[in-house]
PDB file of N, CA and C in Angstrom:
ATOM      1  N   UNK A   1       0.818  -1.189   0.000  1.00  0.00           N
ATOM      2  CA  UNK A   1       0.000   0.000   0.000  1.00  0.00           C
ATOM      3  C   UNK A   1       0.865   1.257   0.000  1.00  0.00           C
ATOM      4  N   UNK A   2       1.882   1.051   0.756  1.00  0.00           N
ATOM      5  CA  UNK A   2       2.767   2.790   0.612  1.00  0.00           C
ATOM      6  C   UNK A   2       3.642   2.507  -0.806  1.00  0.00           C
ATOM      7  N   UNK A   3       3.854   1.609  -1.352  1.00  0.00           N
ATOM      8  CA  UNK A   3       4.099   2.037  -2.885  1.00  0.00           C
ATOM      9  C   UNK A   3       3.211   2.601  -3.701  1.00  0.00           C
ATOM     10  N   UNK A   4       1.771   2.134  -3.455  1.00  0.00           N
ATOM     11  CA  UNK A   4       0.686   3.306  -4.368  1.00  0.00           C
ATOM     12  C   UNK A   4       0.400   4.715  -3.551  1.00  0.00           C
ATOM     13  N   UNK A   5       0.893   4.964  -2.461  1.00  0.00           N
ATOM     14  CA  UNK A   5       1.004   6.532  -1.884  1.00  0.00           C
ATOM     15  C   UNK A   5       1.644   7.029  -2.177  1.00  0.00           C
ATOM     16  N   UNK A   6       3.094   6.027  -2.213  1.00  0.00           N
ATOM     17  CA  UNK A   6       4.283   6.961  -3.087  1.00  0.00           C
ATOM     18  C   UNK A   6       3.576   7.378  -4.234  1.00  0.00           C
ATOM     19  N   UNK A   7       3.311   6.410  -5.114  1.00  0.00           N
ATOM     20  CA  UNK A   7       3.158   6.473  -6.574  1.00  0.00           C
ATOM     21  C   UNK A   7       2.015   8.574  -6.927  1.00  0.00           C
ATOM     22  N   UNK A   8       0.933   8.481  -5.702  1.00  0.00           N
ATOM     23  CA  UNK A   8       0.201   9.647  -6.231  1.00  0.00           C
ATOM     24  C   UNK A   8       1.344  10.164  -5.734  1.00  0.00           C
ATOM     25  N   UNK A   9       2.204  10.324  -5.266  1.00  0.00           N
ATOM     26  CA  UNK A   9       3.107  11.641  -4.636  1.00  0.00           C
ATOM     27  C   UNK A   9       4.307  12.465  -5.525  1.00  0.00           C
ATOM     28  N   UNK A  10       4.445  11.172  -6.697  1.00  0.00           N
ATOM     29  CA  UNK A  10       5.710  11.743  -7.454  1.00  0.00           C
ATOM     30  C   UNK A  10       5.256  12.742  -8.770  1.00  0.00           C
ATOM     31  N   UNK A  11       5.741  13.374  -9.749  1.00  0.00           N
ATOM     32  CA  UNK A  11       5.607  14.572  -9.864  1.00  0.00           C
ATOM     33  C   UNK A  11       5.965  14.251 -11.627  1.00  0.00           C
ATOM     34  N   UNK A  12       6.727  13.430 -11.882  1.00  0.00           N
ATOM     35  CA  UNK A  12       6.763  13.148 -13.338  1.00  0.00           C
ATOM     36  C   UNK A  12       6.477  11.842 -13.828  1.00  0.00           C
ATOM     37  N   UNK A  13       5.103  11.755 -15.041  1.00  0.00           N
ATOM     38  CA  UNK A  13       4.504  10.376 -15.571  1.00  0.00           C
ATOM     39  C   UNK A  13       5.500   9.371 -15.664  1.00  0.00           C
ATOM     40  N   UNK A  14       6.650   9.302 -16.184  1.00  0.00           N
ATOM     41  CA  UNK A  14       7.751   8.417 -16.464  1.00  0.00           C
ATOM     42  C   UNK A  14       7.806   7.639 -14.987  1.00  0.00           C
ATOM     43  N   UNK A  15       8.498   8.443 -14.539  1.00  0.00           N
ATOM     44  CA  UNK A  15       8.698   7.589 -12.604  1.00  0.00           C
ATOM     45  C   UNK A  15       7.181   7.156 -12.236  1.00  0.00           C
ATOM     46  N   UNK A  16       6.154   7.608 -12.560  1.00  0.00           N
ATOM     47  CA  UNK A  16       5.018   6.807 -12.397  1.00  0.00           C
ATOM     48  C   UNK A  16       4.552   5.502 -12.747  1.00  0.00           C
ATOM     49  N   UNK A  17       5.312   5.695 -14.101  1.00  0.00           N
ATOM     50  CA  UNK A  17       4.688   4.240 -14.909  1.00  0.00           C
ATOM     51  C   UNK A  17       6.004   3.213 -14.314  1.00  0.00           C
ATOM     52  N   UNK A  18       7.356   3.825 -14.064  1.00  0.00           N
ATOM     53  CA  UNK A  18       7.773   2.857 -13.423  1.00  0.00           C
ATOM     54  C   UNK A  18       7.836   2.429 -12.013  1.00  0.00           C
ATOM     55  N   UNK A  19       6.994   3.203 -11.739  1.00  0.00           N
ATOM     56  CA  UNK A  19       6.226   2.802  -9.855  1.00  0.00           C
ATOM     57  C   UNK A  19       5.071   1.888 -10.357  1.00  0.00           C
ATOM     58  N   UNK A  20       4.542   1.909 -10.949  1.00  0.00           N
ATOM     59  CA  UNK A  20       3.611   1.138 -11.554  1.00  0.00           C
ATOM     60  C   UNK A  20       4.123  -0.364 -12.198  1.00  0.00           C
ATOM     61  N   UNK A  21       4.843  -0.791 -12.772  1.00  0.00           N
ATOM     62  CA  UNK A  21       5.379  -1.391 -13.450  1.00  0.00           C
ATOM     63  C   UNK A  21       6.889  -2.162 -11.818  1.00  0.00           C
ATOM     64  N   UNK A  22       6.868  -1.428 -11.018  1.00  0.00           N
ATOM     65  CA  UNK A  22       7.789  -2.000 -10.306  1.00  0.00           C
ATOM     66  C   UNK A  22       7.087  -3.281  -9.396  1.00  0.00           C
ATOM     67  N   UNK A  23       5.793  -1.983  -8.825  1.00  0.00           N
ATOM     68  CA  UNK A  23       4.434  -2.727  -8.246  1.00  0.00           C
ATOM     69  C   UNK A  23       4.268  -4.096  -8.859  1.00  0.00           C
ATOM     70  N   UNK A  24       4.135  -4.452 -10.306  1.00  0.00           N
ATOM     71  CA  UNK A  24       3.590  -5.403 -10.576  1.00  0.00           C
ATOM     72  C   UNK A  24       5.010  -6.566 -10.778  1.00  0.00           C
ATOM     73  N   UNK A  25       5.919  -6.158 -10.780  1.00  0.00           N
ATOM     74  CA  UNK A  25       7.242  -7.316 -10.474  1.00  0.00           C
ATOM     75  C   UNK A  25       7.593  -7.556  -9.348  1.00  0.00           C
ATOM     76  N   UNK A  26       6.721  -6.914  -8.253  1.00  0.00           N
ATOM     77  CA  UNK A  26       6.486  -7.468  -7.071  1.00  0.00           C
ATOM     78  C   UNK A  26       6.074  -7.858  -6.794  1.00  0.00           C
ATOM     79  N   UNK A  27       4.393  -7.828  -7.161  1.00  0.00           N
ATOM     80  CA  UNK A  27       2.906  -8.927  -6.728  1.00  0.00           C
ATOM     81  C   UNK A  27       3.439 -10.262  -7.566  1.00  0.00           C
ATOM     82  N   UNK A  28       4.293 -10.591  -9.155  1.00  0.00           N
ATOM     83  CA  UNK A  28       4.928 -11.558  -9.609  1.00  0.00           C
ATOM     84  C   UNK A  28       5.365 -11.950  -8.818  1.00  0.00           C
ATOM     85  N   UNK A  29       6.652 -11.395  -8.153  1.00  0.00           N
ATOM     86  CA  UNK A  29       7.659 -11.966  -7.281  1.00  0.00           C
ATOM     87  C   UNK A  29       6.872 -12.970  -5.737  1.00  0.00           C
ATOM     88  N   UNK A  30       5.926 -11.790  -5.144  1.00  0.00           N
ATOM     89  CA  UNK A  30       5.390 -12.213  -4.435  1.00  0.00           C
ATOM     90  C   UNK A  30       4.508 -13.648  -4.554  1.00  0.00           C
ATOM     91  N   UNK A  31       3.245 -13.458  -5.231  1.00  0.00           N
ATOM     92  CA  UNK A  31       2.973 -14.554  -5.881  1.00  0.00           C
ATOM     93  C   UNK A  31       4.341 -16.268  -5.640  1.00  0.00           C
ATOM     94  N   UNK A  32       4.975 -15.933  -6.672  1.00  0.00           N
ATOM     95  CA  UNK A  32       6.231 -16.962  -6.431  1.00  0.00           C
ATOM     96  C   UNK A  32       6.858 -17.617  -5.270  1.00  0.00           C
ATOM     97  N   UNK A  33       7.020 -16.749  -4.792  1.00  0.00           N
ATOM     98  CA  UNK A  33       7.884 -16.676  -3.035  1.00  0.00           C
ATOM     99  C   UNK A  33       6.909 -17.332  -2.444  1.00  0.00           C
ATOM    100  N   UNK A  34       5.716 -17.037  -2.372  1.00  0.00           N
ATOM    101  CA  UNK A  34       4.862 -16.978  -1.551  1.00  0.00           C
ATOM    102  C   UNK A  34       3.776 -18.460  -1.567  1.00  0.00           C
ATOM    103  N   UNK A  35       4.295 -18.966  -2.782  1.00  0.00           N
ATOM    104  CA  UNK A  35       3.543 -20.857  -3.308  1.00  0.00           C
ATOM    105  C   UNK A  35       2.050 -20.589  -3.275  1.00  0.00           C
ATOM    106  N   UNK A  36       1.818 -19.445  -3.850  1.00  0.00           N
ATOM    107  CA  UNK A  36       0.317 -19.336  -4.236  1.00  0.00           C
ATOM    108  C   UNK A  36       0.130 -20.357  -5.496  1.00  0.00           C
ATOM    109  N   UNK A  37      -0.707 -21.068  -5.190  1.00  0.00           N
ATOM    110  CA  UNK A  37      -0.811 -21.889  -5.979  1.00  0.00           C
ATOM    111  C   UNK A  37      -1.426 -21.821  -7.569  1.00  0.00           C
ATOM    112  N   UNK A  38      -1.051 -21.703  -8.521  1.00  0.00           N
ATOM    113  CA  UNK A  38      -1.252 -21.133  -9.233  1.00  0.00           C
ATOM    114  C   UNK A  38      -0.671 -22.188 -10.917  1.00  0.00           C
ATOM    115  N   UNK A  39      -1.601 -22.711 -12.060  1.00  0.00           N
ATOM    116  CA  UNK A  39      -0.530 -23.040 -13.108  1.00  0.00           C
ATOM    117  C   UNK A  39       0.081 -22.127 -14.001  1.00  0.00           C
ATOM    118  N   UNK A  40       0.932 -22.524 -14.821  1.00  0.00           N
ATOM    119  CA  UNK A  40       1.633 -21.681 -15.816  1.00  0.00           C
ATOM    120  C   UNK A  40       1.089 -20.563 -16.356  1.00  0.00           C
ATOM    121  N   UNK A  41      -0.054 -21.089 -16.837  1.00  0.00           N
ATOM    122  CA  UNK A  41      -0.797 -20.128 -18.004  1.00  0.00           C
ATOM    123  C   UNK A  41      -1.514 -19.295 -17.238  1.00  0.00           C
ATOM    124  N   UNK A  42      -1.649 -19.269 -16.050  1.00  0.00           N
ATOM    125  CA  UNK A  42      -2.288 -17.986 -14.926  1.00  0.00           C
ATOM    126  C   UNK A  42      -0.880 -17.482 -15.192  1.00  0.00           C
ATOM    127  N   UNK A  43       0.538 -17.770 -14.846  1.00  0.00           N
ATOM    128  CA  UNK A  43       1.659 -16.925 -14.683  1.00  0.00           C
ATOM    129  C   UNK A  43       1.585 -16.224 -16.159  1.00  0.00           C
ATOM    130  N   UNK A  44       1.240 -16.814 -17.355  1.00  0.00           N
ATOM    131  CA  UNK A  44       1.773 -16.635 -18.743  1.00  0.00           C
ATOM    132  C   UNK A  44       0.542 -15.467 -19.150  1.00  0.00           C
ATOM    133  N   UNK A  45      -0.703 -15.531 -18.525  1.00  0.00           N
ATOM    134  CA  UNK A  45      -1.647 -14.515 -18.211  1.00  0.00           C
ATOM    135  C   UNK A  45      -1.047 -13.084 -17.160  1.00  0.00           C
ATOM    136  N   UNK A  46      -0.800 -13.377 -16.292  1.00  0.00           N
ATOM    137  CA  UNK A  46      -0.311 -12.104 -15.483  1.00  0.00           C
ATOM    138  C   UNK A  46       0.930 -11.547 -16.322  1.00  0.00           C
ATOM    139  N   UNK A  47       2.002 -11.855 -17.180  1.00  0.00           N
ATOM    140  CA  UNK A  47       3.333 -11.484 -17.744  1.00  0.00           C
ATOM    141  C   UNK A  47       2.528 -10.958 -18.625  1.00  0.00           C
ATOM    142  N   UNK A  48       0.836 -11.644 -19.423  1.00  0.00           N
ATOM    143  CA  UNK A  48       0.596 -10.454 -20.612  1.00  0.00           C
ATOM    144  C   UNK A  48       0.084  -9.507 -20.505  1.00  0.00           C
ATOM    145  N   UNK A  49      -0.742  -9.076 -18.950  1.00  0.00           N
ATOM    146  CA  UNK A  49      -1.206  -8.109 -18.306  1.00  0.00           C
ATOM    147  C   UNK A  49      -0.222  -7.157 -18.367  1.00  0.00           C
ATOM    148  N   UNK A  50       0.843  -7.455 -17.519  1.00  0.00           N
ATOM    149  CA  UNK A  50       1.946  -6.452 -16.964  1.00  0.00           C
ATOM    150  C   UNK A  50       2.610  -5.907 -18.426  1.00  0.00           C
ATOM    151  N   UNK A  51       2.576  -6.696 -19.145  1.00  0.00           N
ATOM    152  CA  UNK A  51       3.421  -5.859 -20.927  1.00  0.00           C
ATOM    153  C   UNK A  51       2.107  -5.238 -21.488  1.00  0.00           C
ATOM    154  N   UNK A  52       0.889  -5.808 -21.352  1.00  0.00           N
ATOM    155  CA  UNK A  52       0.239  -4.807 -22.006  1.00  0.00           C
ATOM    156  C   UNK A  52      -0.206  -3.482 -21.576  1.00  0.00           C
ATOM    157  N   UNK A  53       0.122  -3.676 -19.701  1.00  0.00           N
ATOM    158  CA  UNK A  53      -0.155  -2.249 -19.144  1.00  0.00           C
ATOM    159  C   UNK A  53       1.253  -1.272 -19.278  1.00  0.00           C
ATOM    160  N   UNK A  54       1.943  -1.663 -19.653  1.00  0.00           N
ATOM    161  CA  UNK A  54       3.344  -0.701 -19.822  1.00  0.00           C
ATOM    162  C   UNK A  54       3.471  -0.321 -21.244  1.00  0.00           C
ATOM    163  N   UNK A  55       2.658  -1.149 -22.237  1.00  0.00           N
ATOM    164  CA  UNK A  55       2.854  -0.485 -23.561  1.00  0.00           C
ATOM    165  C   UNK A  55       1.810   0.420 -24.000  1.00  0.00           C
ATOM    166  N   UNK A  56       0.622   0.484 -22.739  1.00  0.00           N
ATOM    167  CA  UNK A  56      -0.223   1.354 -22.508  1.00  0.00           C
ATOM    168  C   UNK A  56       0.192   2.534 -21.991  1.00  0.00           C
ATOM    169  N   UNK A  57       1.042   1.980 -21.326  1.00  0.00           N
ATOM    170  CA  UNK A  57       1.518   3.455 -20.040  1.00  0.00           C
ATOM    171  C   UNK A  57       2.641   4.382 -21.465  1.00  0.00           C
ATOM    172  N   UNK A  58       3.291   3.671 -21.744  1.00  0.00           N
ATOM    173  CA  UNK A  58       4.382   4.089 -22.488  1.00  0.00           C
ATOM    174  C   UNK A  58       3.845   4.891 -23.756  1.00  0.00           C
ATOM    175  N   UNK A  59       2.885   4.409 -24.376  1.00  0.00           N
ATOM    176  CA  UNK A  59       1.871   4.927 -25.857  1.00  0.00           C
ATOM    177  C   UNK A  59       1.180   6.033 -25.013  1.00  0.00           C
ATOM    178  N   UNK A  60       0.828   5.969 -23.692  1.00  0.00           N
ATOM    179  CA  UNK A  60       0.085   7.381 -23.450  1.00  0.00           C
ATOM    180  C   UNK A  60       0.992   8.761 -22.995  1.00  0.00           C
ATOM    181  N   UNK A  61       2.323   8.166 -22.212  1.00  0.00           N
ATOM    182  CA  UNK A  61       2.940   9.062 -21.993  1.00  0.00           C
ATOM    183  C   UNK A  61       3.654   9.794 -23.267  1.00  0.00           C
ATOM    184  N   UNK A  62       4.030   9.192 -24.863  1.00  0.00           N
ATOM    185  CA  UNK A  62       4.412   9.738 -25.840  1.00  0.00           C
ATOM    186  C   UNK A  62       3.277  10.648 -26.203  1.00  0.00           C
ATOM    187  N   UNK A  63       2.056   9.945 -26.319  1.00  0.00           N
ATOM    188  CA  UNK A  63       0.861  11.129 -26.841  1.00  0.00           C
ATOM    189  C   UNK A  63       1.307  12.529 -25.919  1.00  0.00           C
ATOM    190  N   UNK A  64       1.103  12.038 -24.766  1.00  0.00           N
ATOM    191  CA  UNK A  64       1.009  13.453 -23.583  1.00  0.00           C
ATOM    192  C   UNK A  64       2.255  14.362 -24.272  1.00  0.00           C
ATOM    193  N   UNK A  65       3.213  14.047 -23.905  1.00  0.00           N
ATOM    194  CA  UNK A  65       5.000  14.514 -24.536  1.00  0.00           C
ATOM    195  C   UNK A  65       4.657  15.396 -25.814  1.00  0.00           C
ATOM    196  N   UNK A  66       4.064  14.659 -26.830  1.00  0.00           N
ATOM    197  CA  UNK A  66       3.504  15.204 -28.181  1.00  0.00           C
ATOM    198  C   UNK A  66       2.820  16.525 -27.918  1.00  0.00           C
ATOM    199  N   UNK A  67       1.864  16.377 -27.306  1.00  0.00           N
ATOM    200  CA  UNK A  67       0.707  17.201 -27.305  1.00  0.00           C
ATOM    201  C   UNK A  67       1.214  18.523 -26.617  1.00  0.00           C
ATOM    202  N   UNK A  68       1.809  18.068 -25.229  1.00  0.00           N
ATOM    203  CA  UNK A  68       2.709  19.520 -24.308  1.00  0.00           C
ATOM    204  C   UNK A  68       3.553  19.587 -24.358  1.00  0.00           C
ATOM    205  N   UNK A  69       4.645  18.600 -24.534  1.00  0.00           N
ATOM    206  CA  UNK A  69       6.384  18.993 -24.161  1.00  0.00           C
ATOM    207  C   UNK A  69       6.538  18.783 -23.118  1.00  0.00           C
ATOM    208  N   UNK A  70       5.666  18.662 -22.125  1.00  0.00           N
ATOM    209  CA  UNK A  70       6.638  17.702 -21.011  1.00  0.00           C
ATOM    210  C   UNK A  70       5.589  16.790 -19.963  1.00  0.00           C
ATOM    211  N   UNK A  71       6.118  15.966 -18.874  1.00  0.00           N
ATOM    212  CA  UNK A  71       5.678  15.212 -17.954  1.00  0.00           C
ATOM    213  C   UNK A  71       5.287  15.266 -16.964  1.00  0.00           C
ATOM    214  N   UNK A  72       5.244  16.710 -16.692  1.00  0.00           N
ATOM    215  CA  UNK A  72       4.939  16.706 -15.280  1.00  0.00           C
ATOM    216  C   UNK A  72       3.587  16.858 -15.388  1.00  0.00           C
ATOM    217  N   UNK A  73       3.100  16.224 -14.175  1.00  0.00           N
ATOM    218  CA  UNK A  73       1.885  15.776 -13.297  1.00  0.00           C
ATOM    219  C   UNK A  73       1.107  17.053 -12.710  1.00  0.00           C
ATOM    220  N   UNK A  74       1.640  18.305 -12.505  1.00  0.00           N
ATOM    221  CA  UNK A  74       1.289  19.273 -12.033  1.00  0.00           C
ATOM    222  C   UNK A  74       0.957  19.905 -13.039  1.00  0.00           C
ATOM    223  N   UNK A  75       1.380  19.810 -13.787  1.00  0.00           N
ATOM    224  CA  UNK A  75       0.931  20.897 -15.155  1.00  0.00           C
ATOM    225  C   UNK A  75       0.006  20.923 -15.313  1.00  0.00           C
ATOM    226  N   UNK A  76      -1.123  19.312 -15.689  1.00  0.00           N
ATOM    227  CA  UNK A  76      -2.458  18.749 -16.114  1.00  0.00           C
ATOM    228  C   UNK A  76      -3.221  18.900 -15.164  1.00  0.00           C
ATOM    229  N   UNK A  77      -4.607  19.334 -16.124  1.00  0.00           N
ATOM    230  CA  UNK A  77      -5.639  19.148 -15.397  1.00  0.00           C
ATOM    231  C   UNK A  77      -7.249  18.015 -15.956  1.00  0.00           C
ATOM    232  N   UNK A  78      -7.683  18.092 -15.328  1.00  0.00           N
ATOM    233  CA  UNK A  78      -9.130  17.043 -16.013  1.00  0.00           C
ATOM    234  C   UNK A  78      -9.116  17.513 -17.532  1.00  0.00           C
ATOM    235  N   UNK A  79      -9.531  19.087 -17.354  1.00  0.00           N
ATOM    236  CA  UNK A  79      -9.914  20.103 -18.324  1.00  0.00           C
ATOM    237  C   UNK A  79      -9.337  19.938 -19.776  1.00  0.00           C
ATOM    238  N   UNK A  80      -7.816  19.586 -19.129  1.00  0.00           N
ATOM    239  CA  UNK A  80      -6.810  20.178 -20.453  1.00  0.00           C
ATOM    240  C   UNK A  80      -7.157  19.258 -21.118  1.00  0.00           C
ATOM    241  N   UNK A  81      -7.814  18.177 -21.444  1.00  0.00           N
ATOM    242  CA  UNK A  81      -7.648  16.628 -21.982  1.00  0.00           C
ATOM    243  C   UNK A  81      -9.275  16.717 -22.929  1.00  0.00           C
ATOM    244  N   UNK A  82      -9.865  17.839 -22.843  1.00  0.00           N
ATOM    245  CA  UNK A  82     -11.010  17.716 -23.343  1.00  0.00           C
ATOM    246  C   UNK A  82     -10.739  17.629 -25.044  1.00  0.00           C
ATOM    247  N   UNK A  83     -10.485  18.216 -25.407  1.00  0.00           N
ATOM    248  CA  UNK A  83     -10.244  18.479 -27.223  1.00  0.00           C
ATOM    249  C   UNK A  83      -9.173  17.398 -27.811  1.00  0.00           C
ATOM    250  N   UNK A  84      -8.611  16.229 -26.919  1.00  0.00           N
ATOM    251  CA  UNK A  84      -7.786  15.413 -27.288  1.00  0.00           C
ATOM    252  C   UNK A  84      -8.138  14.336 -27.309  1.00  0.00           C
TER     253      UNK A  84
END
């Protein structure tokens, strides 16, 4: 839970998506360590989750980059996202 407190706290999308993306090579890891019982193709399911949410994260943070020129989190608002 204090990795997703960190996560609202930091200030540029990039370090977000990899607070995001760290999160989920931990619930993996955990999972593992932990002999949740589980077969392959649940593991081979969670590995296509975690790549498809980072090539999500990654395709939205280029749009954003495109559109303003930069990453920070403070800049944006609900608002600004309407005409895009």
């Amino acid at each position: 839970m204090n990795c997703l407190l960190l996560t609202f706290r930091l200030k540029n999308m990039l370090i977000i998506l990899f607070a995001f993306e760290f999160m989920m090579v931990n619930m993996l890891f955990a999972f593992v360590y932990l002999s949740i019982p589980f077969d392959p193709l649940s593991l081979l399911v969670f590995l296509a989750v975690a790549a498809g949410e980072a090539s999500m994260g990654l395709s939205l943070l280029v749009s954003i980059l495109r559109q303003s020129g930069n990453d920070n989190i403070t800049s944006y608002s609900l608002n600004s996202f309407e005409g895009y």
